[in-house]
PDB file of N, CA and C in Angstrom:
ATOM      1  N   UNK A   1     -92.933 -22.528 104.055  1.00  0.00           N
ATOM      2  CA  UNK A   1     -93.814 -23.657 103.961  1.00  0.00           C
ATOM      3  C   UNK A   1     -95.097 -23.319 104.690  1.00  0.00           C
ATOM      4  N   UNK A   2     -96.112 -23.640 104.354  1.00  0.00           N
ATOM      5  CA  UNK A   2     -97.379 -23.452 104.657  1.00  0.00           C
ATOM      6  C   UNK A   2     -98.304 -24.789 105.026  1.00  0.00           C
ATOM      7  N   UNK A   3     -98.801 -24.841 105.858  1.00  0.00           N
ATOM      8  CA  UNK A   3    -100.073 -25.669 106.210  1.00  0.00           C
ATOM      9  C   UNK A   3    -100.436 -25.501 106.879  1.00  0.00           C
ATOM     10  N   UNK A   4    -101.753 -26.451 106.252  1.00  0.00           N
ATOM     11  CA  UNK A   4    -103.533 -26.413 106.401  1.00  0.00           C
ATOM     12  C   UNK A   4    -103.992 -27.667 107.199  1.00  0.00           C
ATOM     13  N   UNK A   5    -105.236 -28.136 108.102  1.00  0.00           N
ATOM     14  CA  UNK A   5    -105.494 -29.215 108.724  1.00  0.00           C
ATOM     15  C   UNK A   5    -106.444 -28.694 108.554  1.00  0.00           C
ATOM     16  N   UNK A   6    -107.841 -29.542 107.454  1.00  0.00           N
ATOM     17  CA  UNK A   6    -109.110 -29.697 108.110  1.00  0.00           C
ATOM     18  C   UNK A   6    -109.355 -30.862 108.832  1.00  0.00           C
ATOM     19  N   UNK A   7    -110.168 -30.148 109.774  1.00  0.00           N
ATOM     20  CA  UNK A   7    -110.269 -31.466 110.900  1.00  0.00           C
ATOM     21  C   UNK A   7    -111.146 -31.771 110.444  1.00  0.00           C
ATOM     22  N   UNK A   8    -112.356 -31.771 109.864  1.00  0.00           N
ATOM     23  CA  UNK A   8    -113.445 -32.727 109.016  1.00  0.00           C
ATOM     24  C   UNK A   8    -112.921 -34.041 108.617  1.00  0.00           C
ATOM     25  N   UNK A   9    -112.265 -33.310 107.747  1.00  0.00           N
ATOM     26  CA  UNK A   9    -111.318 -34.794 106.728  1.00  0.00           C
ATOM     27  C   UNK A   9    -110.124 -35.282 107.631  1.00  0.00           C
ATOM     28  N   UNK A  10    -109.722 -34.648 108.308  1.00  0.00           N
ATOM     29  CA  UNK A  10    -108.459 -35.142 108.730  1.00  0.00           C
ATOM     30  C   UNK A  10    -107.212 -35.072 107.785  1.00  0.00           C
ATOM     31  N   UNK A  11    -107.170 -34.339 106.707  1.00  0.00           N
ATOM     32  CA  UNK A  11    -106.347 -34.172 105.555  1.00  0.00           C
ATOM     33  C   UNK A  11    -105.681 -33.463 106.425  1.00  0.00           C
ATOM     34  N   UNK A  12    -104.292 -33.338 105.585  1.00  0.00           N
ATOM     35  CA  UNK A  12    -103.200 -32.527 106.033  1.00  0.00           C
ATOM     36  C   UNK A  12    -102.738 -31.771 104.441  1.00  0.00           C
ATOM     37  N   UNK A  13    -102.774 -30.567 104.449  1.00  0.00           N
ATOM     38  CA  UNK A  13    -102.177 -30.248 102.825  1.00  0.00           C
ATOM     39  C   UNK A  13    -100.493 -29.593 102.910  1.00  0.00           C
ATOM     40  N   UNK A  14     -99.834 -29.682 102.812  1.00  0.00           N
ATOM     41  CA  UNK A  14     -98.415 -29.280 102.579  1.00  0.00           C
ATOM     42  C   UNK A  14     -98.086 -28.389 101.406  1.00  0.00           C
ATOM     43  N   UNK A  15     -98.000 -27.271 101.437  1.00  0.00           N
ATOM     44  CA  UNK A  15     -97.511 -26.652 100.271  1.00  0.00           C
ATOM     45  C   UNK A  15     -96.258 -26.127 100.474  1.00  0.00           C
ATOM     46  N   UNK A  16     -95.179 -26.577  99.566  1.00  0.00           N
ATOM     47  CA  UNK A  16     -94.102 -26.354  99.512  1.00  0.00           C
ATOM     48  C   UNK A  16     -93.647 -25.095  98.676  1.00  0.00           C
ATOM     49  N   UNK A  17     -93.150 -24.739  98.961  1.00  0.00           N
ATOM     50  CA  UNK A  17     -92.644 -22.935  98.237  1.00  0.00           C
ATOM     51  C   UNK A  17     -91.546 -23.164  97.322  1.00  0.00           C
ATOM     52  N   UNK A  18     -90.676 -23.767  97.554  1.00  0.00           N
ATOM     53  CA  UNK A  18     -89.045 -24.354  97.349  1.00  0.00           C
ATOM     54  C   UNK A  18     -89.568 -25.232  95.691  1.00  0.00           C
ATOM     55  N   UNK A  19     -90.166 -26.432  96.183  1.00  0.00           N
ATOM     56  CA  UNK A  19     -90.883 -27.223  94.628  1.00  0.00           C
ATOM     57  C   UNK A  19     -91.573 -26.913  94.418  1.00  0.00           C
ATOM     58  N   UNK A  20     -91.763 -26.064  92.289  1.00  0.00           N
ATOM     59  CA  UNK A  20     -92.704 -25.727  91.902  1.00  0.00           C
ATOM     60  C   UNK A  20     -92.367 -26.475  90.677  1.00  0.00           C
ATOM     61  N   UNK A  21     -94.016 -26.858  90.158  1.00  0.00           N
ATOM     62  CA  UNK A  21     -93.705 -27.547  89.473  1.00  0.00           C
ATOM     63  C   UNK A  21     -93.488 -26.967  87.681  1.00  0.00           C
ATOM     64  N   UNK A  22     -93.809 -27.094  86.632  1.00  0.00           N
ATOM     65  CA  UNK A  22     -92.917 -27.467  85.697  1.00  0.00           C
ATOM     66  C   UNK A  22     -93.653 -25.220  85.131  1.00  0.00           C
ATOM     67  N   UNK A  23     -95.415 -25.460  85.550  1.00  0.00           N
ATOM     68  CA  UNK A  23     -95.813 -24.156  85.816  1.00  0.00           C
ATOM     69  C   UNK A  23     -95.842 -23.203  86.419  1.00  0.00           C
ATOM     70  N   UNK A  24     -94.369 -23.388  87.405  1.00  0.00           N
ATOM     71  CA  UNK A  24     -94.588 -22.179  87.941  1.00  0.00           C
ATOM     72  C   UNK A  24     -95.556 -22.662  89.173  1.00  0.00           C
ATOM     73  N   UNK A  25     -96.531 -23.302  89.298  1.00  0.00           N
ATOM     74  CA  UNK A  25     -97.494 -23.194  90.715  1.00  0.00           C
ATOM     75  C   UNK A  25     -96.726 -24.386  91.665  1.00  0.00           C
ATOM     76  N   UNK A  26     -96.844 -23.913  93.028  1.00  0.00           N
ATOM     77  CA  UNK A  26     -96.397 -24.833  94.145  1.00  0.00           C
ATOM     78  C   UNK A  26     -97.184 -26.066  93.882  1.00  0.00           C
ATOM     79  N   UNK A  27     -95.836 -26.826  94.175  1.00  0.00           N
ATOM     80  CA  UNK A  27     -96.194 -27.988  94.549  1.00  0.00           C
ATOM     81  C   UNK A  27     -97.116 -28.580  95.419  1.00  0.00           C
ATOM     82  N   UNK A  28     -98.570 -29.265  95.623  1.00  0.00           N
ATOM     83  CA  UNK A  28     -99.360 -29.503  96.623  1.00  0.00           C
ATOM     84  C   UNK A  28     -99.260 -30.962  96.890  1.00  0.00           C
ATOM     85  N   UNK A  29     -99.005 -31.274  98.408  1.00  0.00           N
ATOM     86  CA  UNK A  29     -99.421 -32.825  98.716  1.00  0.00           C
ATOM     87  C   UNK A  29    -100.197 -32.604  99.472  1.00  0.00           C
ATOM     88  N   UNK A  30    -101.300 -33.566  99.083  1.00  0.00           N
ATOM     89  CA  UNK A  30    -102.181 -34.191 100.454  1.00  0.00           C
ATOM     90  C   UNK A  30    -102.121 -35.554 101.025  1.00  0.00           C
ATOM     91  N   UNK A  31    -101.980 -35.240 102.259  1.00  0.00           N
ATOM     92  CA  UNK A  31    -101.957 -37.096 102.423  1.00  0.00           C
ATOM     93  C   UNK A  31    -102.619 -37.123 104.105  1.00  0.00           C
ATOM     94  N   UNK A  32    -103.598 -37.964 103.992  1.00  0.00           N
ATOM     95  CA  UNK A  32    -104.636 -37.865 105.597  1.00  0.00           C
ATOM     96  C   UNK A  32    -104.221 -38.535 106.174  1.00  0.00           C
ATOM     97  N   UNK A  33    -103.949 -37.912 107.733  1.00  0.00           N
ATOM     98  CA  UNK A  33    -103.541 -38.663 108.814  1.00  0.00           C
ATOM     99  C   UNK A  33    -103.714 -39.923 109.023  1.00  0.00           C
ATOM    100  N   UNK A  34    -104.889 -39.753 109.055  1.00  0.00           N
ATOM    101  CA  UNK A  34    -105.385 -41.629 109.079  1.00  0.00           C
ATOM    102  C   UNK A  34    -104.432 -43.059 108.819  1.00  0.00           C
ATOM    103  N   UNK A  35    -103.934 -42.196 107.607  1.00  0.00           N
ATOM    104  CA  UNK A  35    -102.650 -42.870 106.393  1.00  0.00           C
ATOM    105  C   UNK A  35    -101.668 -43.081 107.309  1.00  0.00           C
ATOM    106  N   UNK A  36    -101.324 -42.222 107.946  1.00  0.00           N
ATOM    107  CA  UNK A  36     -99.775 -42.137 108.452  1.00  0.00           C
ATOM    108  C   UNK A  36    -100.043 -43.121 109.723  1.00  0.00           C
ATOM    109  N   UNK A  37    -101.448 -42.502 110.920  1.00  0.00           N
ATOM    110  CA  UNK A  37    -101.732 -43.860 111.438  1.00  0.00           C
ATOM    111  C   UNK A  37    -101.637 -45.056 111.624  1.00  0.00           C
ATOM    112  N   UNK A  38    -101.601 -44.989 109.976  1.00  0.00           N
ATOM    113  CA  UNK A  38    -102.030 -46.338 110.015  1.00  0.00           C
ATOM    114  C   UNK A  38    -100.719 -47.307 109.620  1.00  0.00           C
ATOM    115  N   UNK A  39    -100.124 -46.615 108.755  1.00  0.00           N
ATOM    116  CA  UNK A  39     -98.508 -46.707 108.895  1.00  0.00           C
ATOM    117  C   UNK A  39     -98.048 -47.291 109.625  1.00  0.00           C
ATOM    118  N   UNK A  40     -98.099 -46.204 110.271  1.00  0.00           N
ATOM    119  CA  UNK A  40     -96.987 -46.505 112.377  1.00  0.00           C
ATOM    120  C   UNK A  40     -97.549 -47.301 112.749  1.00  0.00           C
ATOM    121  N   UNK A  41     -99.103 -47.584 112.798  1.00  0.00           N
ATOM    122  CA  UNK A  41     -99.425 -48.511 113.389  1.00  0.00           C
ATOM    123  C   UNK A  41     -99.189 -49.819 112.839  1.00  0.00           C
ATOM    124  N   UNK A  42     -98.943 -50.113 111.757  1.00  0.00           N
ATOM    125  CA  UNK A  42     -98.281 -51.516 111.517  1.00  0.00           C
ATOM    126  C   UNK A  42     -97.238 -52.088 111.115  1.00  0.00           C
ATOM    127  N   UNK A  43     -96.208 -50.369 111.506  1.00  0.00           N
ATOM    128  CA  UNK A  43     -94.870 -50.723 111.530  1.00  0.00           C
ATOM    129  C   UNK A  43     -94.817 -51.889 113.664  1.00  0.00           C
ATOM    130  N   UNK A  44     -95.768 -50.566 114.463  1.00  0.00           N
ATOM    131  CA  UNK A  44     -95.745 -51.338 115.437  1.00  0.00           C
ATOM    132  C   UNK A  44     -96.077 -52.210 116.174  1.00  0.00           C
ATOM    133  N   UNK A  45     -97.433 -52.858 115.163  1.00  0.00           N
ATOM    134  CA  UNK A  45     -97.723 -54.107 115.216  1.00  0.00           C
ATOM    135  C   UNK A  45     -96.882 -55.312 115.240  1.00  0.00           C
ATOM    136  N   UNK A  46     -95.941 -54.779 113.832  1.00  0.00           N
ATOM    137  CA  UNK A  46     -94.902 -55.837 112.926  1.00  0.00           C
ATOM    138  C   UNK A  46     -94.390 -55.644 113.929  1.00  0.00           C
ATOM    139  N   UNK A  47     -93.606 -54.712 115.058  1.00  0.00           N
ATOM    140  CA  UNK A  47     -92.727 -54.845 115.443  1.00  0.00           C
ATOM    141  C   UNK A  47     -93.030 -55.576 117.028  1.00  0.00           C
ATOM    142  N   UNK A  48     -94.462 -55.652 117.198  1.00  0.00           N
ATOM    143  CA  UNK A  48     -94.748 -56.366 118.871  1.00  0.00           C
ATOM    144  C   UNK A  48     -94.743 -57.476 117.847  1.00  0.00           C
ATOM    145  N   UNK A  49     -95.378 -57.888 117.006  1.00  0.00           N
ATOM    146  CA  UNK A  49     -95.657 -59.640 116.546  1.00  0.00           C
ATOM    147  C   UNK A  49     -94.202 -60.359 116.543  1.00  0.00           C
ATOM    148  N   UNK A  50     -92.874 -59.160 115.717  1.00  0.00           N
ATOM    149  CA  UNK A  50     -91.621 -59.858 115.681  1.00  0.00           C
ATOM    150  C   UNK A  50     -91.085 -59.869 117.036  1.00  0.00           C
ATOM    151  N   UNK A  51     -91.687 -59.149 118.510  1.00  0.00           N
ATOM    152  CA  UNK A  51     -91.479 -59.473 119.639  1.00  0.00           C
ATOM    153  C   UNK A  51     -91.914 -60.438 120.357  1.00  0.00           C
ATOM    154  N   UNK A  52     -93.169 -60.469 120.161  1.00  0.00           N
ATOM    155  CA  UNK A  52     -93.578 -61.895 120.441  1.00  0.00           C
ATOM    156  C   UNK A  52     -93.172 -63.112 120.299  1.00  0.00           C
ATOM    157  N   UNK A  53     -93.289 -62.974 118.416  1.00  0.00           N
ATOM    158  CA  UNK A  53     -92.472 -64.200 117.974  1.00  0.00           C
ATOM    159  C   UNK A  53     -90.895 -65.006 118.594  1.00  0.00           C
ATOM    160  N   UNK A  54     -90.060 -63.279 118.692  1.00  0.00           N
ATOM    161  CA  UNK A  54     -88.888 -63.689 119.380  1.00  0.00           C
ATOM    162  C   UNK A  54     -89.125 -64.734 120.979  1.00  0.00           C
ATOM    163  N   UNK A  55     -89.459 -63.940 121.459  1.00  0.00           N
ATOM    164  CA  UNK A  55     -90.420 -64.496 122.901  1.00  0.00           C
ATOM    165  C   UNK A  55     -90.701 -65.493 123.102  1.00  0.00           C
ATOM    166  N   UNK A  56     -91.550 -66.170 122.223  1.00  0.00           N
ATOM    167  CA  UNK A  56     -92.532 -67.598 121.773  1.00  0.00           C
ATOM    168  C   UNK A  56     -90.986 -68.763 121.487  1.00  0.00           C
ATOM    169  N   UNK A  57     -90.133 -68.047 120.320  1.00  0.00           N
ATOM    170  CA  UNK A  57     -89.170 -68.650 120.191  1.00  0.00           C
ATOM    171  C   UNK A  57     -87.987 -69.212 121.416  1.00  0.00           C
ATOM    172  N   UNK A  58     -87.880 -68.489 122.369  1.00  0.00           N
ATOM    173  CA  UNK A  58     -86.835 -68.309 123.081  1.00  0.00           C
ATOM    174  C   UNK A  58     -87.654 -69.430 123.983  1.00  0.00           C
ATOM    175  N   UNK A  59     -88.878 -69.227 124.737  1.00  0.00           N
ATOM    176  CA  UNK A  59     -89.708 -69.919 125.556  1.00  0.00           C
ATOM    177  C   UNK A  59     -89.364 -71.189 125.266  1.00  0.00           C
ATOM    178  N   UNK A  60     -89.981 -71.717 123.457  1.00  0.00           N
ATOM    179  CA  UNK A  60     -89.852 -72.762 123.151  1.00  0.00           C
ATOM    180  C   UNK A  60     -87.993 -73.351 123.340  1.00  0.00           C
ATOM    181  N   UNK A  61     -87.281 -72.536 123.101  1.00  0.00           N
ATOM    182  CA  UNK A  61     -85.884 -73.065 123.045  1.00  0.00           C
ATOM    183  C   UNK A  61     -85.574 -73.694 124.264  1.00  0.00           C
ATOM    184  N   UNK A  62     -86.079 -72.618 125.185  1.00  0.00           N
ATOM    185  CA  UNK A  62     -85.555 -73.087 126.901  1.00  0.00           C
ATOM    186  C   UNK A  62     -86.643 -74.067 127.186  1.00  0.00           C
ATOM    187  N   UNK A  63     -87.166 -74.484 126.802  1.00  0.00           N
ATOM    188  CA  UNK A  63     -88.615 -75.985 127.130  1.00  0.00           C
ATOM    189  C   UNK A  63     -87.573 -76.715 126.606  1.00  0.00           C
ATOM    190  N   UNK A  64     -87.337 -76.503 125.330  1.00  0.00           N
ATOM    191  CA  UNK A  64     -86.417 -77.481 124.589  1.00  0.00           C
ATOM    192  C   UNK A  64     -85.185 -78.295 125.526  1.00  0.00           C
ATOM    193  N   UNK A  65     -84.475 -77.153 125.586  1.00  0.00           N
ATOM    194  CA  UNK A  65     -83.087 -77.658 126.842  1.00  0.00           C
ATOM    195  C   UNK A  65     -83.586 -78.023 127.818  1.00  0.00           C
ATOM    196  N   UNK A  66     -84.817 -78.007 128.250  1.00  0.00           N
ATOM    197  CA  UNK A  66     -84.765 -78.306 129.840  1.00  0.00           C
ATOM    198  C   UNK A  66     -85.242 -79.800 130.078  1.00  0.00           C
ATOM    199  N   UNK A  67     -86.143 -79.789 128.376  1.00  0.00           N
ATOM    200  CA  UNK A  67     -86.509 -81.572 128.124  1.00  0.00           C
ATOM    201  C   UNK A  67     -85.056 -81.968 128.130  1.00  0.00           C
ATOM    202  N   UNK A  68     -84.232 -81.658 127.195  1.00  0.00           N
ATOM    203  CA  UNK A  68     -83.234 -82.659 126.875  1.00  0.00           C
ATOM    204  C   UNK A  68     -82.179 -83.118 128.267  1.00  0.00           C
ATOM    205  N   UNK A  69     -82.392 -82.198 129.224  1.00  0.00           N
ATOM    206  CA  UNK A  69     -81.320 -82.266 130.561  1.00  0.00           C
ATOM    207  C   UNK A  69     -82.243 -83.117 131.115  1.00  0.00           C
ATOM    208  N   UNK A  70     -83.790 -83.402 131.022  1.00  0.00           N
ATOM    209  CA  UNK A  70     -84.268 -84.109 132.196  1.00  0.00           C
ATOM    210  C   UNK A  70     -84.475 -85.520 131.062  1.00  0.00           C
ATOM    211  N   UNK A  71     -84.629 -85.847 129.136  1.00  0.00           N
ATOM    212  CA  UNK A  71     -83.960 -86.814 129.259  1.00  0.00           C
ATOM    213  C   UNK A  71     -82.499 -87.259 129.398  1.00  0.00           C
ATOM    214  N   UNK A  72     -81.733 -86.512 129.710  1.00  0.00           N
ATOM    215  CA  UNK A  72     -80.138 -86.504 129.913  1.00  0.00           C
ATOM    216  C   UNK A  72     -79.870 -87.623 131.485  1.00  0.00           C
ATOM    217  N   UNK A  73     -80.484 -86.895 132.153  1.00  0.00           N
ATOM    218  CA  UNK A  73     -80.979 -87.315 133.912  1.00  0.00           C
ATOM    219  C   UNK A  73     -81.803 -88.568 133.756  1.00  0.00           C
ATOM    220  N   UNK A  74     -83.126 -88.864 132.829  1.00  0.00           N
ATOM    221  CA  UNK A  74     -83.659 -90.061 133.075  1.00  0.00           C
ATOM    222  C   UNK A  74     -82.365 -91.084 132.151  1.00  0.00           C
ATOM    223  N   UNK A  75     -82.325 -91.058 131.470  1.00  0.00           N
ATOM    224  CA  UNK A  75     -81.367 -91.817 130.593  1.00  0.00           C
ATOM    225  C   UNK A  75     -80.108 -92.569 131.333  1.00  0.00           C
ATOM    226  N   UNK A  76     -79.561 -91.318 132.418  1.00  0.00           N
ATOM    227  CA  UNK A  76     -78.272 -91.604 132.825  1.00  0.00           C
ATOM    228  C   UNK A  76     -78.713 -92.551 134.484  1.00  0.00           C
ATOM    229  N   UNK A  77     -80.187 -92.245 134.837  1.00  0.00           N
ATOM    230  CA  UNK A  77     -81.161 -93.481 136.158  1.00  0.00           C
ATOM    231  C   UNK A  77     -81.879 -94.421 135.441  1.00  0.00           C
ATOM    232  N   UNK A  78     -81.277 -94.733 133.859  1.00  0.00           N
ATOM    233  CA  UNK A  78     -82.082 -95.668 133.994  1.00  0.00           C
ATOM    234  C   UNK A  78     -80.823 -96.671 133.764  1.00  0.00           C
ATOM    235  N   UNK A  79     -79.787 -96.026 133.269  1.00  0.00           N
ATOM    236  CA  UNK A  79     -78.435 -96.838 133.153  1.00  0.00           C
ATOM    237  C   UNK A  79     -78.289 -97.399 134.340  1.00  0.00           C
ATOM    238  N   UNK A  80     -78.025 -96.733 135.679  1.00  0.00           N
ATOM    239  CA  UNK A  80     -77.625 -96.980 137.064  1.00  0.00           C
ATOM    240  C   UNK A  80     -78.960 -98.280 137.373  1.00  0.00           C
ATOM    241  N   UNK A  81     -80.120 -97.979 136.861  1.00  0.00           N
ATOM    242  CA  UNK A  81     -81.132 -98.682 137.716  1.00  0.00           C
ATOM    243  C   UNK A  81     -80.787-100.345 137.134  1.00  0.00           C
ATOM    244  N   UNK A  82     -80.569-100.614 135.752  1.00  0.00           N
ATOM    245  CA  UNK A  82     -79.868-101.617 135.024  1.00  0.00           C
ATOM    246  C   UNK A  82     -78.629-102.276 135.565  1.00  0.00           C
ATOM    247  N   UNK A  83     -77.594-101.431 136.087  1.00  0.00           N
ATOM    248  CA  UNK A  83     -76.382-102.041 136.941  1.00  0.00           C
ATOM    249  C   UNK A  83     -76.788-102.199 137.744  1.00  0.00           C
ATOM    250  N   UNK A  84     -77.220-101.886 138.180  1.00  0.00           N
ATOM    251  CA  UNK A  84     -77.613-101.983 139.719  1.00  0.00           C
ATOM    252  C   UNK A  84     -78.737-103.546 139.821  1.00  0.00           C
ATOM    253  N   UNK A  85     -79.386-103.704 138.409  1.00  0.00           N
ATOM    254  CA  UNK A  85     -80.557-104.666 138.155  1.00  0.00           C
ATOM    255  C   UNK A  85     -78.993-105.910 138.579  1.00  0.00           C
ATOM    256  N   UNK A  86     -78.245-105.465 137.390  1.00  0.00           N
ATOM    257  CA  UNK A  86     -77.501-106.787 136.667  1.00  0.00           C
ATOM    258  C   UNK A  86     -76.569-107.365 138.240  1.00  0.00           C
ATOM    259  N   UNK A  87     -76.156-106.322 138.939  1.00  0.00           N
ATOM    260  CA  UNK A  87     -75.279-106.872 139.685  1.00  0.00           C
ATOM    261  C   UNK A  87     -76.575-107.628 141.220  1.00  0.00           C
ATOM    262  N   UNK A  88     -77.214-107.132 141.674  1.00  0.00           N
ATOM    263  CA  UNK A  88     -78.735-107.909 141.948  1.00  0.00           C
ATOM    264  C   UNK A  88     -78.732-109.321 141.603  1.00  0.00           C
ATOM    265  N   UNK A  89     -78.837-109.466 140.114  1.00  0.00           N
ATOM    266  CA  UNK A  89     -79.111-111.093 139.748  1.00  0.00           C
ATOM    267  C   UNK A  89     -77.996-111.732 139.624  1.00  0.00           C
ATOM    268  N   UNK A  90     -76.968-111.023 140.025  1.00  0.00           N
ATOM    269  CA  UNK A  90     -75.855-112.155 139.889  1.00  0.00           C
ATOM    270  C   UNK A  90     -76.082-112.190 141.764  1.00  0.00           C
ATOM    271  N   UNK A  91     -75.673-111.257 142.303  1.00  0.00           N
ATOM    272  CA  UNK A  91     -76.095-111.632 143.973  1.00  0.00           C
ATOM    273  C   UNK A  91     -77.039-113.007 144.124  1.00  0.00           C
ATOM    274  N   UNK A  92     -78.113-112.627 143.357  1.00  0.00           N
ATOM    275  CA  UNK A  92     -78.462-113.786 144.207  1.00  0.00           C
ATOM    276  C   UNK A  92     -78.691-115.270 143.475  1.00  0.00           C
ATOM    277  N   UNK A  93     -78.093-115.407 142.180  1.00  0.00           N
ATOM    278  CA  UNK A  93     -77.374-116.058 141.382  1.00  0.00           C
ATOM    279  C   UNK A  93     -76.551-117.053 142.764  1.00  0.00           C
ATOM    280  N   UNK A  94     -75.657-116.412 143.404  1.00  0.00           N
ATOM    281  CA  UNK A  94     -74.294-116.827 144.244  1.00  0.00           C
ATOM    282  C   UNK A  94     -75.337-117.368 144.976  1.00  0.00           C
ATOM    283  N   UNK A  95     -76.226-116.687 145.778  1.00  0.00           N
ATOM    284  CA  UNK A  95     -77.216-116.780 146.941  1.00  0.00           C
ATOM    285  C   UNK A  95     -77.922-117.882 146.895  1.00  0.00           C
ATOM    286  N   UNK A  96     -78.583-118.391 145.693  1.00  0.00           N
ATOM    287  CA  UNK A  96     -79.134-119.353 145.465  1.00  0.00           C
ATOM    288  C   UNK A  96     -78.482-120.458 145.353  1.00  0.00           C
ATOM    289  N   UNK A  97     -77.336-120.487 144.295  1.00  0.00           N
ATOM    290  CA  UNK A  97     -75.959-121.966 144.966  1.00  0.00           C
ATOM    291  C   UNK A  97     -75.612-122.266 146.210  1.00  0.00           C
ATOM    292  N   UNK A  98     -75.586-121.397 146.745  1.00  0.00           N
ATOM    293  CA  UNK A  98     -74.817-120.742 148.437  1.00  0.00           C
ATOM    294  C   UNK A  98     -76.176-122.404 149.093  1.00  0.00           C
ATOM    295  N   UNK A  99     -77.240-121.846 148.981  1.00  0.00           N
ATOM    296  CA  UNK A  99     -78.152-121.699 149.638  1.00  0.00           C
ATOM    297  C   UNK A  99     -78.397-123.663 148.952  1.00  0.00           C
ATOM    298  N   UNK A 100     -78.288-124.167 147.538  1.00  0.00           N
ATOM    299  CA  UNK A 100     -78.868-125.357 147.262  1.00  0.00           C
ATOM    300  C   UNK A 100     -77.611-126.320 147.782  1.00  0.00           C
ATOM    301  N   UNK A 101     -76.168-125.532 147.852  1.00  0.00           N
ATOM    302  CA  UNK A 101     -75.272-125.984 148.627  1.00  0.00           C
ATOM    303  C   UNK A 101     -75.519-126.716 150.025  1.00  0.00           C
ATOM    304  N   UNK A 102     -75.945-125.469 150.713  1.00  0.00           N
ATOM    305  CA  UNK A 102     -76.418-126.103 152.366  1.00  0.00           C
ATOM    306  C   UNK A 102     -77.614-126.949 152.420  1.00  0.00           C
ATOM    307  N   UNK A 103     -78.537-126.829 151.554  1.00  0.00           N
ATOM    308  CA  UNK A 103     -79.244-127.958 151.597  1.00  0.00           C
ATOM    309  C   UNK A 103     -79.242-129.794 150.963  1.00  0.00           C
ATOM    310  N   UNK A 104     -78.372-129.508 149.968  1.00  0.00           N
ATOM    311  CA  UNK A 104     -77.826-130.773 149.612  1.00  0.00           C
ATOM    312  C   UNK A 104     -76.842-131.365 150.781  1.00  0.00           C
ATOM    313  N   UNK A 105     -75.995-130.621 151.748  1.00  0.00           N
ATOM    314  CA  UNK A 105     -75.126-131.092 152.228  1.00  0.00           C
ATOM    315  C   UNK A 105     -75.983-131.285 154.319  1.00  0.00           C
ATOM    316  N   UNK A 106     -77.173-131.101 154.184  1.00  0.00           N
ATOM    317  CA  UNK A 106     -77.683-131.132 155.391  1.00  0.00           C
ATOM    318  C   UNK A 106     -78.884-132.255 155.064  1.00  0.00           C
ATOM    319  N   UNK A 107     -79.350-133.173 156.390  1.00  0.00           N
ATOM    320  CA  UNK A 107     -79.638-133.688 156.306  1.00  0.00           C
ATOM    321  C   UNK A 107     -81.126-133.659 156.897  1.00  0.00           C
ATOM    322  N   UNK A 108     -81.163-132.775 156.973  1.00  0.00           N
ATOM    323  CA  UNK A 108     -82.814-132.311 157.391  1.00  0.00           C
ATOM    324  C   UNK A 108     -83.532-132.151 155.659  1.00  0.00           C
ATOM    325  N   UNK A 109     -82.715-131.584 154.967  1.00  0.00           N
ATOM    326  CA  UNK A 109     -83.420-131.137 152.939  1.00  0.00           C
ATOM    327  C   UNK A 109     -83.171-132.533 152.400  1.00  0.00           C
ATOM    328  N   UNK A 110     -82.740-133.640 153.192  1.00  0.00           N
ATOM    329  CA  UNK A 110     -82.368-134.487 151.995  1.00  0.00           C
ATOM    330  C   UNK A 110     -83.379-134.952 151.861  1.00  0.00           C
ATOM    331  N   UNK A 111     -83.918-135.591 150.277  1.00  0.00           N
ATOM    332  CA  UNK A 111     -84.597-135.981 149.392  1.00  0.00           C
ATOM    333  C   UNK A 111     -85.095-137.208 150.112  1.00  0.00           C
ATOM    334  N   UNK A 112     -86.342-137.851 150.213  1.00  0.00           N
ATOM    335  CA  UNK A 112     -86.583-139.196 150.526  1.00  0.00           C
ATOM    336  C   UNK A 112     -87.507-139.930 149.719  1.00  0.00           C
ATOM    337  N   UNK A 113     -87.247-141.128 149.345  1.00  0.00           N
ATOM    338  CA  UNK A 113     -87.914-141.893 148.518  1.00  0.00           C
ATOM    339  C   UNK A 113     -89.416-142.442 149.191  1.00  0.00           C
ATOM    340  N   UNK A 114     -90.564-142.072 149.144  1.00  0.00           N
ATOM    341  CA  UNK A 114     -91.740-142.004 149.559  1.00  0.00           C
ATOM    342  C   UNK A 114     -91.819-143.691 148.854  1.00  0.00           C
ATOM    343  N   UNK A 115     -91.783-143.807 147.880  1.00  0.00           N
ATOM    344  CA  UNK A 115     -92.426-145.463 147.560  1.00  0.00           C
ATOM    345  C   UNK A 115     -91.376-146.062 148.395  1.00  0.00           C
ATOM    346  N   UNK A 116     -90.348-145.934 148.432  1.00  0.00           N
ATOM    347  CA  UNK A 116     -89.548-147.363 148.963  1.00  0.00           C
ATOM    348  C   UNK A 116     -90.152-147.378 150.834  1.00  0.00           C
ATOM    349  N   UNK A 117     -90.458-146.736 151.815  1.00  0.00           N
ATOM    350  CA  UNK A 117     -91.153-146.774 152.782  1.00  0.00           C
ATOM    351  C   UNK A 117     -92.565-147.390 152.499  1.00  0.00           C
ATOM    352  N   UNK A 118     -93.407-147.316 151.775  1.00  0.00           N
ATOM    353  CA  UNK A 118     -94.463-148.055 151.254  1.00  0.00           C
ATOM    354  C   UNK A 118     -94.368-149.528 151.374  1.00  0.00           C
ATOM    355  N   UNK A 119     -93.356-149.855 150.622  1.00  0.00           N
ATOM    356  CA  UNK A 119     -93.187-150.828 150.448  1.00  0.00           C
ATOM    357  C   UNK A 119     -92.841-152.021 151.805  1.00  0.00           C
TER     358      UNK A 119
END
């Protein structure tokens, strides 16, 4: 096998000894670096973008779970903050009978008829 590189062109020529073609003369390829360059280079583009992408994906996944645990956490304080509301208004539900109790039954709160002193 034989080859040639002009560096002008950047061609590469390949002549193969082994494939000849149908006349008898070797087979010739040319194909310029540049080409192959450029190739690889967007096999390894494709292959940082499908890294990235993976990346971008995974980022977004774990944002994802970490919303759903902190609404998991608000969800489960806002339940508690609600019991905690409900048993509150019954407290002072009691507190307030408790409380119209001792004043109906004391005689300092009792009610007085303002016209009948008038009179």
């Amino acid at each position: 096998m034989e080859d040639d590189v002009d560096e002008a062109n950047w061609t590469f020529t390949n002549i193969s000894l082994d494939d000849e073609s149908a006349d008898g003369e070797p087979t010739v390829q040319r194909f310029r670096l540049e080409e192959q360059y450029s190739n690889m280079n967007c096999e390894i583009d494709g292959d940082m973008e499908n890294q990235v992408e993976q990346e971008e994906k995974s980022r977004l996944i774990n944002q994802v779970l970490e919303l759903q645990h902190t609404l998991e956490d608000l969800s489960a304080r806002v339940d508690a903050v609600k019991e905690e509301n409900l048993k509150l208004k019954s407290e002072n539900q009691v507190l307030g009978q408790y409380i119209e109790n001792l004043m109906s039954a004391s005689s300092v709160f009792q009610t007085t008829d303002t016209k009948s002193k008038r009179k």
